[in-house]
PDB file of N, CA and C in Angstrom:
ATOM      1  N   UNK A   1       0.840  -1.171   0.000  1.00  0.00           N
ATOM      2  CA  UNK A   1       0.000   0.000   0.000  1.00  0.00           C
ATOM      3  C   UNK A   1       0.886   1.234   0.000  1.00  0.00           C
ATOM      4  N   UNK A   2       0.789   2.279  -0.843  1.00  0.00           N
ATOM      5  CA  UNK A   2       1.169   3.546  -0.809  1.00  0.00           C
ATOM      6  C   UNK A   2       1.476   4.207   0.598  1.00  0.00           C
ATOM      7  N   UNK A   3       2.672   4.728   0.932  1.00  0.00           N
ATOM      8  CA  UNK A   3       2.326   5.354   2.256  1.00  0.00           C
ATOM      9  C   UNK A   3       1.668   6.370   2.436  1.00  0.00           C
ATOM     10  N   UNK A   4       1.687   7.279   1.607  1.00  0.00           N
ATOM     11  CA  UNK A   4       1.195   8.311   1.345  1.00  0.00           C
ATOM     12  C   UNK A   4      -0.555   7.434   2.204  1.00  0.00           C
ATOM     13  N   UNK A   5      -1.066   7.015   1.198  1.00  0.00           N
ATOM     14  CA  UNK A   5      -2.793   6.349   0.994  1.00  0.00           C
ATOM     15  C   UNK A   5      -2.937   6.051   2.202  1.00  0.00           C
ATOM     16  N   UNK A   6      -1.593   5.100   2.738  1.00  0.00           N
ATOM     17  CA  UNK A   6      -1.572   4.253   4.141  1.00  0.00           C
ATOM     18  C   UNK A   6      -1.830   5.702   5.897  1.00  0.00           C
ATOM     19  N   UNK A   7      -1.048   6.400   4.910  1.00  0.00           N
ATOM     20  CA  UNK A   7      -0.707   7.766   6.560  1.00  0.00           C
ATOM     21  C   UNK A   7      -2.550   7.969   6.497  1.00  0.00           C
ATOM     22  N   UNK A   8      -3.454   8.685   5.504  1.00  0.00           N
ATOM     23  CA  UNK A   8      -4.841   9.183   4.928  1.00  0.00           C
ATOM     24  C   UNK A   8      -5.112   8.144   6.027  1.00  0.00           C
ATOM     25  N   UNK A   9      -5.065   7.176   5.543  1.00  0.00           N
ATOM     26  CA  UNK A   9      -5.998   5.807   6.037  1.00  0.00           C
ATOM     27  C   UNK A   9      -6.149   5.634   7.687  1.00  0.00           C
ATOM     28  N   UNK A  10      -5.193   5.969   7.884  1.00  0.00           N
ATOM     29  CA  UNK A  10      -4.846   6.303   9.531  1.00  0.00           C
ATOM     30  C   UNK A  10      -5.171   7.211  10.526  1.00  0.00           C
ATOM     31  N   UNK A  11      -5.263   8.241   9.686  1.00  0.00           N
ATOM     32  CA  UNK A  11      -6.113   9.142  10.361  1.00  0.00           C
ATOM     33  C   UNK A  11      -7.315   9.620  10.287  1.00  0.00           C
ATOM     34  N   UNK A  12      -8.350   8.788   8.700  1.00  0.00           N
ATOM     35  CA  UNK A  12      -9.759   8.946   8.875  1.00  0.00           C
ATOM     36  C   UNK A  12     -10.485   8.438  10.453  1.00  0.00           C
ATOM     37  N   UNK A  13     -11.663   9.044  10.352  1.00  0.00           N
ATOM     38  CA  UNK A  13     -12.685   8.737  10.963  1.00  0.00           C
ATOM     39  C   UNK A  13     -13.461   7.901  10.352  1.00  0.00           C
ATOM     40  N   UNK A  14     -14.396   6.956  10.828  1.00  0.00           N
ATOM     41  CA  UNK A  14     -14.869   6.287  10.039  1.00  0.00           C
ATOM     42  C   UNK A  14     -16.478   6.935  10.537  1.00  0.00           C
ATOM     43  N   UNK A  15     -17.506   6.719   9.823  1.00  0.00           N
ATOM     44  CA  UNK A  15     -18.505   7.620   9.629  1.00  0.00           C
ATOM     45  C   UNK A  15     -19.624   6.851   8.468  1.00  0.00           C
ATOM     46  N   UNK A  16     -20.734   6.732   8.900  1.00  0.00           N
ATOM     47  CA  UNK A  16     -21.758   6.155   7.766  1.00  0.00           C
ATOM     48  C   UNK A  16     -22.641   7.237   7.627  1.00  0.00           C
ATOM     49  N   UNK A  17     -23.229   7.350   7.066  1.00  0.00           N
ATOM     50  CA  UNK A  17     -24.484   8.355   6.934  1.00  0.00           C
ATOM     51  C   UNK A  17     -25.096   7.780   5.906  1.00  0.00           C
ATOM     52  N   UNK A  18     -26.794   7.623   6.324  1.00  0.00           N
ATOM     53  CA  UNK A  18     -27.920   6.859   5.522  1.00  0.00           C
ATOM     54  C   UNK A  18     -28.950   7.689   5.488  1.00  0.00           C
ATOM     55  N   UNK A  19     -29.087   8.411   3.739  1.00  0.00           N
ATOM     56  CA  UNK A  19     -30.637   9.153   3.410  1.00  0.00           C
ATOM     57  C   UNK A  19     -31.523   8.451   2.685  1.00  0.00           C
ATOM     58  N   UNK A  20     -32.724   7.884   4.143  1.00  0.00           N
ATOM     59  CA  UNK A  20     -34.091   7.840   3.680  1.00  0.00           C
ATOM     60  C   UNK A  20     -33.600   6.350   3.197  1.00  0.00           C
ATOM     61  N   UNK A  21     -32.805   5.553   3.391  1.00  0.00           N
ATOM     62  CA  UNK A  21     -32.602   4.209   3.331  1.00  0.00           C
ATOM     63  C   UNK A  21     -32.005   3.952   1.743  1.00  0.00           C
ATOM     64  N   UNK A  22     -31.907   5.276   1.011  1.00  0.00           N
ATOM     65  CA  UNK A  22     -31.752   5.058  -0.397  1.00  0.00           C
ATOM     66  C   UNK A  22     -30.198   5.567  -0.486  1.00  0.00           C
ATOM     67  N   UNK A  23     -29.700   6.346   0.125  1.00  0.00           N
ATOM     68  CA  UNK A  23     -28.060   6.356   0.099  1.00  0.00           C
ATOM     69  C   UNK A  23     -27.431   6.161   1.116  1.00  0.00           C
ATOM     70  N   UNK A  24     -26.124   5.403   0.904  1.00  0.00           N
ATOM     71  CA  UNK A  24     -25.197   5.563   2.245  1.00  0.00           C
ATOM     72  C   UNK A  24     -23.828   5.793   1.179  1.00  0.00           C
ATOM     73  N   UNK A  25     -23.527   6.857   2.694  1.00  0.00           N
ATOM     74  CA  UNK A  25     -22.240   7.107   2.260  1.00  0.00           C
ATOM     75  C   UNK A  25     -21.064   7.104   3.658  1.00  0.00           C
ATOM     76  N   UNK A  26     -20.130   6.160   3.361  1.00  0.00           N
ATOM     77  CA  UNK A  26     -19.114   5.836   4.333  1.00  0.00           C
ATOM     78  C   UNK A  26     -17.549   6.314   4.318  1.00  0.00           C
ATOM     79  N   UNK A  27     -16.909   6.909   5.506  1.00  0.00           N
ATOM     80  CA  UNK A  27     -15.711   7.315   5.432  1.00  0.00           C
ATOM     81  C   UNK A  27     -15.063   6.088   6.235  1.00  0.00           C
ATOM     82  N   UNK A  28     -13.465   6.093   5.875  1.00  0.00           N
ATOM     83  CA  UNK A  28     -12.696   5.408   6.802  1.00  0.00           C
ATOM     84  C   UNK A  28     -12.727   3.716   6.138  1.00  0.00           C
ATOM     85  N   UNK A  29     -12.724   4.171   5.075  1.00  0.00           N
ATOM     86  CA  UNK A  29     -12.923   2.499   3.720  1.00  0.00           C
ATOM     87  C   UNK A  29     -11.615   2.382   3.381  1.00  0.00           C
ATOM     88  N   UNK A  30     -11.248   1.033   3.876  1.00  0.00           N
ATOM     89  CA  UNK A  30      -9.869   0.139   3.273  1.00  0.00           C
ATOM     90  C   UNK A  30     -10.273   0.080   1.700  1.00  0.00           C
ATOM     91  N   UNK A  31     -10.485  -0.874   1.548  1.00  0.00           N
ATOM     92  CA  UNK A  31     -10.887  -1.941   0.723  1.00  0.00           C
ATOM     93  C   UNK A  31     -12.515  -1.872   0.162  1.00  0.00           C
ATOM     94  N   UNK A  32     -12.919  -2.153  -1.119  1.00  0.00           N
ATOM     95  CA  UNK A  32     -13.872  -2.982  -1.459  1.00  0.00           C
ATOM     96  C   UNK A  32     -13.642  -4.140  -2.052  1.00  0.00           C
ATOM     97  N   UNK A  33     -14.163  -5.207  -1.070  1.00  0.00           N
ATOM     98  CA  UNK A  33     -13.997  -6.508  -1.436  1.00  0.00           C
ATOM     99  C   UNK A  33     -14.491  -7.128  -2.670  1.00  0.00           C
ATOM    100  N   UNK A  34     -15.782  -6.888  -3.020  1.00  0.00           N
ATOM    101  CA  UNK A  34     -16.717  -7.123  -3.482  1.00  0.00           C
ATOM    102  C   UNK A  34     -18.221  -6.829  -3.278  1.00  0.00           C
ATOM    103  N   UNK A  35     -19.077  -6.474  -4.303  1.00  0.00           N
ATOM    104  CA  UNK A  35     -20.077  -6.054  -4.400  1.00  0.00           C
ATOM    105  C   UNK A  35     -20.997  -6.578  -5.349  1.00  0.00           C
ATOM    106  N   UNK A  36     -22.388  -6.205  -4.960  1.00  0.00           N
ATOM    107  CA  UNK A  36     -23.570  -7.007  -6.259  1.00  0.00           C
ATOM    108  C   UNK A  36     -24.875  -6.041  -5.626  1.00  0.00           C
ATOM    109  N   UNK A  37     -25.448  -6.743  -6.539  1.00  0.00           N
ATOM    110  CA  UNK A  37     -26.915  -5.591  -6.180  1.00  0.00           C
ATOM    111  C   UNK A  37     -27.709  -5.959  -4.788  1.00  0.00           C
ATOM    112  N   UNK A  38     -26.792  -7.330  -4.277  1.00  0.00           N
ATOM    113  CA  UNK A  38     -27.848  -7.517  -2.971  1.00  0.00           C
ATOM    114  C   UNK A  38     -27.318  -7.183  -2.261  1.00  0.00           C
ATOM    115  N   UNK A  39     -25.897  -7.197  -1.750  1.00  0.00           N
ATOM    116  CA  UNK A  39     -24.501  -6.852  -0.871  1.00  0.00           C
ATOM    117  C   UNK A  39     -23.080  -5.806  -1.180  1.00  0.00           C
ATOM    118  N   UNK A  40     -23.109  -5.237  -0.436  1.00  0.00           N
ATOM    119  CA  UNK A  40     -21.487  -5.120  -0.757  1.00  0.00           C
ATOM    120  C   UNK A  40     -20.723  -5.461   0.650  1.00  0.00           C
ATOM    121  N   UNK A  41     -19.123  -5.878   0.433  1.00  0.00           N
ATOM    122  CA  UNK A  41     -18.385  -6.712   1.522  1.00  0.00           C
ATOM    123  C   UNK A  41     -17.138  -5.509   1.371  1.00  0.00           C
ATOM    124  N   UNK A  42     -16.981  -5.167   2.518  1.00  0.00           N
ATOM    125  CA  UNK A  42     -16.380  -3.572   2.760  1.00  0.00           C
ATOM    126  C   UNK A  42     -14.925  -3.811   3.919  1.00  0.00           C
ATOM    127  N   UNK A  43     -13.599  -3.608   3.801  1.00  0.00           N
ATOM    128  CA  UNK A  43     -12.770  -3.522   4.691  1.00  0.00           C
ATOM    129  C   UNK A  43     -12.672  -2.108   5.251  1.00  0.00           C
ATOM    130  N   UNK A  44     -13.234  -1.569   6.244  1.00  0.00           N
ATOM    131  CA  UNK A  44     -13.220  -0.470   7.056  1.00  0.00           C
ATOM    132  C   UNK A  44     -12.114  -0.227   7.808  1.00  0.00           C
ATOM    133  N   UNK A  45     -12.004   0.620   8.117  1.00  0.00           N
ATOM    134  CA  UNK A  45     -10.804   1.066   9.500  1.00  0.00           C
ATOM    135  C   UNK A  45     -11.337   0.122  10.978  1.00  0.00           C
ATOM    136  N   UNK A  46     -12.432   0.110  10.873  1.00  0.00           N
ATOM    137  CA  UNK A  46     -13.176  -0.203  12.137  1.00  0.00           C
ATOM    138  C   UNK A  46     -13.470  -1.628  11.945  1.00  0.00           C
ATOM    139  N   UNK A  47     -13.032  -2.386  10.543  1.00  0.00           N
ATOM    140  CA  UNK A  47     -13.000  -3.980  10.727  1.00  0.00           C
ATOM    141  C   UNK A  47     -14.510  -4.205   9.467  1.00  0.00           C
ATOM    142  N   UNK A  48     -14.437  -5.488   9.204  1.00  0.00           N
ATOM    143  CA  UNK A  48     -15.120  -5.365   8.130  1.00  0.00           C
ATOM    144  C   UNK A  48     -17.138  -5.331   7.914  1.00  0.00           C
ATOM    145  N   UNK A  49     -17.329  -5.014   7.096  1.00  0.00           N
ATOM    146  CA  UNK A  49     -18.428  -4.045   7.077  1.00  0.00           C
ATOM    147  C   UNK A  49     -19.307  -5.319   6.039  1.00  0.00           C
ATOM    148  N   UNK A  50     -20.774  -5.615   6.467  1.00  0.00           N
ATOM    149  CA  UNK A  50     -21.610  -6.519   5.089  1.00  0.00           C
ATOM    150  C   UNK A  50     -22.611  -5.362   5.011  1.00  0.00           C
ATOM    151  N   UNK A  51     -23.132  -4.758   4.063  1.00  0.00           N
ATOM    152  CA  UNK A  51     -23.971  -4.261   3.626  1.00  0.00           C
ATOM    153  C   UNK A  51     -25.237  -4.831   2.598  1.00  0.00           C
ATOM    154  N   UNK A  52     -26.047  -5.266   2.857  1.00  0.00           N
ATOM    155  CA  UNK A  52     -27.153  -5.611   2.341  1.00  0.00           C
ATOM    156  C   UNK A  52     -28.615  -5.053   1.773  1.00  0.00           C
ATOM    157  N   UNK A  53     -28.774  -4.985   0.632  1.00  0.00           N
ATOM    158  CA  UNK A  53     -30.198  -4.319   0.485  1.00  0.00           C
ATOM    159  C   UNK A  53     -30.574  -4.934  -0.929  1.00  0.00           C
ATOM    160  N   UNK A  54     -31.327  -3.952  -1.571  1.00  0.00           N
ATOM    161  CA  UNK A  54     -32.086  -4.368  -3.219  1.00  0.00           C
ATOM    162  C   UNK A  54     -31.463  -3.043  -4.388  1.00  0.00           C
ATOM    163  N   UNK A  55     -31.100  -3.647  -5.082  1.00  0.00           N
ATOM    164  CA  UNK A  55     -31.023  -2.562  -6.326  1.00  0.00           C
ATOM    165  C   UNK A  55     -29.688  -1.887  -5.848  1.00  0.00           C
ATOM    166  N   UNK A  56     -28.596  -2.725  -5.434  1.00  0.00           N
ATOM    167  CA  UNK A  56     -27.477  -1.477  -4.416  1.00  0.00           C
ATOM    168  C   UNK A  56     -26.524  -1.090  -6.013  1.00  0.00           C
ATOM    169  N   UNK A  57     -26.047   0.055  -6.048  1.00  0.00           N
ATOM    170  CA  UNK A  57     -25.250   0.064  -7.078  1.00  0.00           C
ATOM    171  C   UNK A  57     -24.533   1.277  -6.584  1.00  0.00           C
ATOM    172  N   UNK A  58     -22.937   0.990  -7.264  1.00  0.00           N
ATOM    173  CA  UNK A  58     -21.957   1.775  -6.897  1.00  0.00           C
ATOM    174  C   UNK A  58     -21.931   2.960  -7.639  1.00  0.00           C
ATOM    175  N   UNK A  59     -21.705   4.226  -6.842  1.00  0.00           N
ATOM    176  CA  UNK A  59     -21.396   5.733  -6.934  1.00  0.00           C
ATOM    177  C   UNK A  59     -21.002   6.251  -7.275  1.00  0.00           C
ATOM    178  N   UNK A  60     -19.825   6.038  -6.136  1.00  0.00           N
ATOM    179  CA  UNK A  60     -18.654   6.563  -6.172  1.00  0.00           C
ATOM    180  C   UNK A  60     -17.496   5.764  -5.209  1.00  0.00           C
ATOM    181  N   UNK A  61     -16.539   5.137  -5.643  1.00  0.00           N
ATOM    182  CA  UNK A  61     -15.422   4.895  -4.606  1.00  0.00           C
ATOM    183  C   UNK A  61     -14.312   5.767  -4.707  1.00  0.00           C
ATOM    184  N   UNK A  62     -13.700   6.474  -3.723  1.00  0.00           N
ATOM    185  CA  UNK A  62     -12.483   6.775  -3.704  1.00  0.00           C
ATOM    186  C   UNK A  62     -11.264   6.379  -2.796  1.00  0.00           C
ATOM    187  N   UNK A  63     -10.738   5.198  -3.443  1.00  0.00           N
ATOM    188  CA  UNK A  63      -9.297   4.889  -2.503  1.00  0.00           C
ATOM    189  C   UNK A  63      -8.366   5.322  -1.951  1.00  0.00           C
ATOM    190  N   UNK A  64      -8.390   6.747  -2.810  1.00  0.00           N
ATOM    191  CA  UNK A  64      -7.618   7.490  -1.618  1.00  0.00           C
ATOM    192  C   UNK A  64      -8.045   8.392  -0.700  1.00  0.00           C
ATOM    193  N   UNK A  65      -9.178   8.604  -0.899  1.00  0.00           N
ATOM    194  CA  UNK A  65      -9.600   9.369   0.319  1.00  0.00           C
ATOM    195  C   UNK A  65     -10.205   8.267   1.434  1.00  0.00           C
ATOM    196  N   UNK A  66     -10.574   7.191   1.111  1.00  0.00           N
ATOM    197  CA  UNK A  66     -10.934   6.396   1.951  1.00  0.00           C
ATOM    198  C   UNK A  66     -12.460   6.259   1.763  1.00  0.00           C
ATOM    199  N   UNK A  67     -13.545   6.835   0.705  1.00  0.00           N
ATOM    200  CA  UNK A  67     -14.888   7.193   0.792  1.00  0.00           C
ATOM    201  C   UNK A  67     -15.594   6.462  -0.189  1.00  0.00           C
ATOM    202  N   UNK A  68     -17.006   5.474   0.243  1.00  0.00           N
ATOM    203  CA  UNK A  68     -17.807   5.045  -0.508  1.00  0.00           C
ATOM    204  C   UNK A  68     -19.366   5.421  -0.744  1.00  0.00           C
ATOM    205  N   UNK A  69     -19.901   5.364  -1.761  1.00  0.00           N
ATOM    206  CA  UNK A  69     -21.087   5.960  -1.589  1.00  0.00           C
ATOM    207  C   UNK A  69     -22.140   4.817  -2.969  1.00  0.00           C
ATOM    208  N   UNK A  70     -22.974   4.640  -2.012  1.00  0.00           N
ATOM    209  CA  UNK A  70     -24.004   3.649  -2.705  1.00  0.00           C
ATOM    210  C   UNK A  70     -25.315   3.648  -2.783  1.00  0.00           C
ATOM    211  N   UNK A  71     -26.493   3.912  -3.632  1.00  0.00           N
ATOM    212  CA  UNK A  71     -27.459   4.073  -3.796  1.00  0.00           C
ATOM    213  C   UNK A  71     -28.272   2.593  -3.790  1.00  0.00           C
ATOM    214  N   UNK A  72     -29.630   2.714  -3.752  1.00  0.00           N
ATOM    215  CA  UNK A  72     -30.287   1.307  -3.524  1.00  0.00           C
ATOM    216  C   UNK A  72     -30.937   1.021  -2.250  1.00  0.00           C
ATOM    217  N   UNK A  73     -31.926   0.106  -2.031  1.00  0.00           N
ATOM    218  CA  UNK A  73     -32.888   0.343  -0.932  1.00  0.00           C
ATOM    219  C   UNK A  73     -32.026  -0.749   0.294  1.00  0.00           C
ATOM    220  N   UNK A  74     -31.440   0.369   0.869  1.00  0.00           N
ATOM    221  CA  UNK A  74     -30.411  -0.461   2.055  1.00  0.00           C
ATOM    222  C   UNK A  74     -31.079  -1.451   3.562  1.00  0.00           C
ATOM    223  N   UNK A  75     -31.384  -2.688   3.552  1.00  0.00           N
ATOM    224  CA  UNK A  75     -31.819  -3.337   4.653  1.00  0.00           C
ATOM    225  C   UNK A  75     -31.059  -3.876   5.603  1.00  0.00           C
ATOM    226  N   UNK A  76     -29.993  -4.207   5.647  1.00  0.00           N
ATOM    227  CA  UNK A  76     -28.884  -3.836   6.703  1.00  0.00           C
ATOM    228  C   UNK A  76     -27.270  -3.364   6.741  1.00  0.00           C
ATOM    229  N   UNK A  77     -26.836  -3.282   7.788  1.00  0.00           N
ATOM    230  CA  UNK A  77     -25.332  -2.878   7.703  1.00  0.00           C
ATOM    231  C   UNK A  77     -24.876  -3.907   8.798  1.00  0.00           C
ATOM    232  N   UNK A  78     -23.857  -4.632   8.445  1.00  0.00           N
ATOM    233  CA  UNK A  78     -23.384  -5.543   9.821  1.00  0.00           C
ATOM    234  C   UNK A  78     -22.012  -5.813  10.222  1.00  0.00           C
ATOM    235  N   UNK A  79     -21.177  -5.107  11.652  1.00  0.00           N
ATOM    236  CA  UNK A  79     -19.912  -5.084  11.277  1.00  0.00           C
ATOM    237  C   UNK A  79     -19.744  -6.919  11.573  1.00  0.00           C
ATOM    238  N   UNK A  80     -18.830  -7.026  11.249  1.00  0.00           N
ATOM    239  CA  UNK A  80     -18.184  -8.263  11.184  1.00  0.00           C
ATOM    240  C   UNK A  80     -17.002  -8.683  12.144  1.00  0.00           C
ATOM    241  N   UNK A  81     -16.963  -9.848  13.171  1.00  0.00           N
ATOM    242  CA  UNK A  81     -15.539  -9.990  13.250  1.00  0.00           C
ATOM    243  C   UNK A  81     -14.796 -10.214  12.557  1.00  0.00           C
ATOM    244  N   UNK A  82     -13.106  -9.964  12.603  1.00  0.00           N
ATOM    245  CA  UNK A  82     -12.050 -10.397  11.703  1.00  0.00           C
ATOM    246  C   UNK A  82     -12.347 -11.782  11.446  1.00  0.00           C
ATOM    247  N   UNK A  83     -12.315 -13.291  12.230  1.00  0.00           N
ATOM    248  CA  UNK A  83     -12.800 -14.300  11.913  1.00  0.00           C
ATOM    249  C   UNK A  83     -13.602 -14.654  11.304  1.00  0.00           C
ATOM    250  N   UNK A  84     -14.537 -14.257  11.361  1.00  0.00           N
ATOM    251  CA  UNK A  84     -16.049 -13.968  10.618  1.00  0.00           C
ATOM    252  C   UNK A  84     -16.182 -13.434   9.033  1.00  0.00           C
ATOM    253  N   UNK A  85     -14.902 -13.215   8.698  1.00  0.00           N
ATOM    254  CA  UNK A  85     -14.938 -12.383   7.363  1.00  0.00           C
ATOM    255  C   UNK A  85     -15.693 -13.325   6.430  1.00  0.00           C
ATOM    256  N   UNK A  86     -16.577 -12.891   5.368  1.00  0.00           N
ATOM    257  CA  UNK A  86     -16.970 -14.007   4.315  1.00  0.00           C
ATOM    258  C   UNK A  86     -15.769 -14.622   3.273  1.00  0.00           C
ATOM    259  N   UNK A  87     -16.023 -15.407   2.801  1.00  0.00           N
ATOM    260  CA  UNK A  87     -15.516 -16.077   2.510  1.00  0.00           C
ATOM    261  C   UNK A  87     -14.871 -15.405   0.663  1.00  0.00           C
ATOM    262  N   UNK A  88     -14.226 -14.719   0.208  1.00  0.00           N
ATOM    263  CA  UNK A  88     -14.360 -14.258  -1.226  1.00  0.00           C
ATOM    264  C   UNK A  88     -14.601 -15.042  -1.908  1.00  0.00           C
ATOM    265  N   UNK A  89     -14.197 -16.663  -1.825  1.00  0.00           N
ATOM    266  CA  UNK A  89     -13.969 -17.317  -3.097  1.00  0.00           C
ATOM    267  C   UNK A  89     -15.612 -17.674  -3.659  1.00  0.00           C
ATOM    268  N   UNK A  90     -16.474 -17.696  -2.140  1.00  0.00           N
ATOM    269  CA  UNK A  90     -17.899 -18.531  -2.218  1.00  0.00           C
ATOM    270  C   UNK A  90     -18.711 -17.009  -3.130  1.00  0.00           C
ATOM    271  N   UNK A  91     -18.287 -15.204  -2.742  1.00  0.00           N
ATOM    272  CA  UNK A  91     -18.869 -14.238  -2.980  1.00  0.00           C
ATOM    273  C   UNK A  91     -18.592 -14.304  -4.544  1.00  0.00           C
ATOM    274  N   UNK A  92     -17.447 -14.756  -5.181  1.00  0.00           N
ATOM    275  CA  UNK A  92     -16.923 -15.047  -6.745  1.00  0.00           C
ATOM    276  C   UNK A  92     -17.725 -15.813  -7.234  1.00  0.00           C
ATOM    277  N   UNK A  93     -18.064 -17.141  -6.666  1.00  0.00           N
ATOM    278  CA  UNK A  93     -18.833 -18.137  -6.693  1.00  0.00           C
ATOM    279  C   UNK A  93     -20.360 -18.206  -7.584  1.00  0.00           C
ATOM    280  N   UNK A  94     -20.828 -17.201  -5.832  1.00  0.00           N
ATOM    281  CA  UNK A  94     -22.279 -16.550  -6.291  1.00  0.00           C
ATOM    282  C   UNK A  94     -22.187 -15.356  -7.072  1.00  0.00           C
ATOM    283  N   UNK A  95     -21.167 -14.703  -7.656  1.00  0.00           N
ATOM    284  CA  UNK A  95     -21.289 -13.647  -8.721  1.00  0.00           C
ATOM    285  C   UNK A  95     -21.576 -14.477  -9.701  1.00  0.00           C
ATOM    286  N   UNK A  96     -20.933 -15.563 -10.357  1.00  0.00           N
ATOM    287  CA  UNK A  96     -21.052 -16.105 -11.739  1.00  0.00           C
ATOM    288  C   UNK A  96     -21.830 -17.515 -11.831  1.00  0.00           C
ATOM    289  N   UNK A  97     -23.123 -17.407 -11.217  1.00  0.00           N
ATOM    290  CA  UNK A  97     -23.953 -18.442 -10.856  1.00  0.00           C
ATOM    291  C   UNK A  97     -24.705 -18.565 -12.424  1.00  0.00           C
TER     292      UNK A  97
END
């Protein structure tokens, strides 16, 4: 990772904000793991992130600022333990079903 990206990354806040269940927009974003219209699987500062809803589609990502933003009718957000992470290969899996 860039140090530059890495120092940013270190000193966000991490921060969600949800309008009316139809946008969220999150600071303090590692990683996007992967995404689809039912989920997206998110590495946060604060450990990893499942996001779930209908119709989700991507925004805007910016990796170096650390910021994601996603439209679509959002039905949950769930942090995750590190152990707990999903699995990518099964999320690849169910992309090309």
């Amino acid at each position: 990772m860039d140090k530059t990206r890495e120092s940013i990354l270190e000193n966000l806040n991490h921060k969600i904000d949800i309008t009316e269940r139809k946008n969220i927009y999150l600071t303090g974003v590692k990683k996007l793991n992967s995404f689809d219209e039912k989920e997206f699987f998110v590495d946060s500062i604060m450990g990893p992130i499942l996001i779930k809803g209908n119709n989700l589609e991507l925004i805007k990502l910016d990796t170096f600022q650390g910021s994601l933003s996603i439209k679509g009718k959002i039905d949950s957000i769930n942090y995750l333990e590190e152990s707990k992470k999903i699995d990518s290969e099964s999320i690849i899996k169910r992309l090309f079903k």
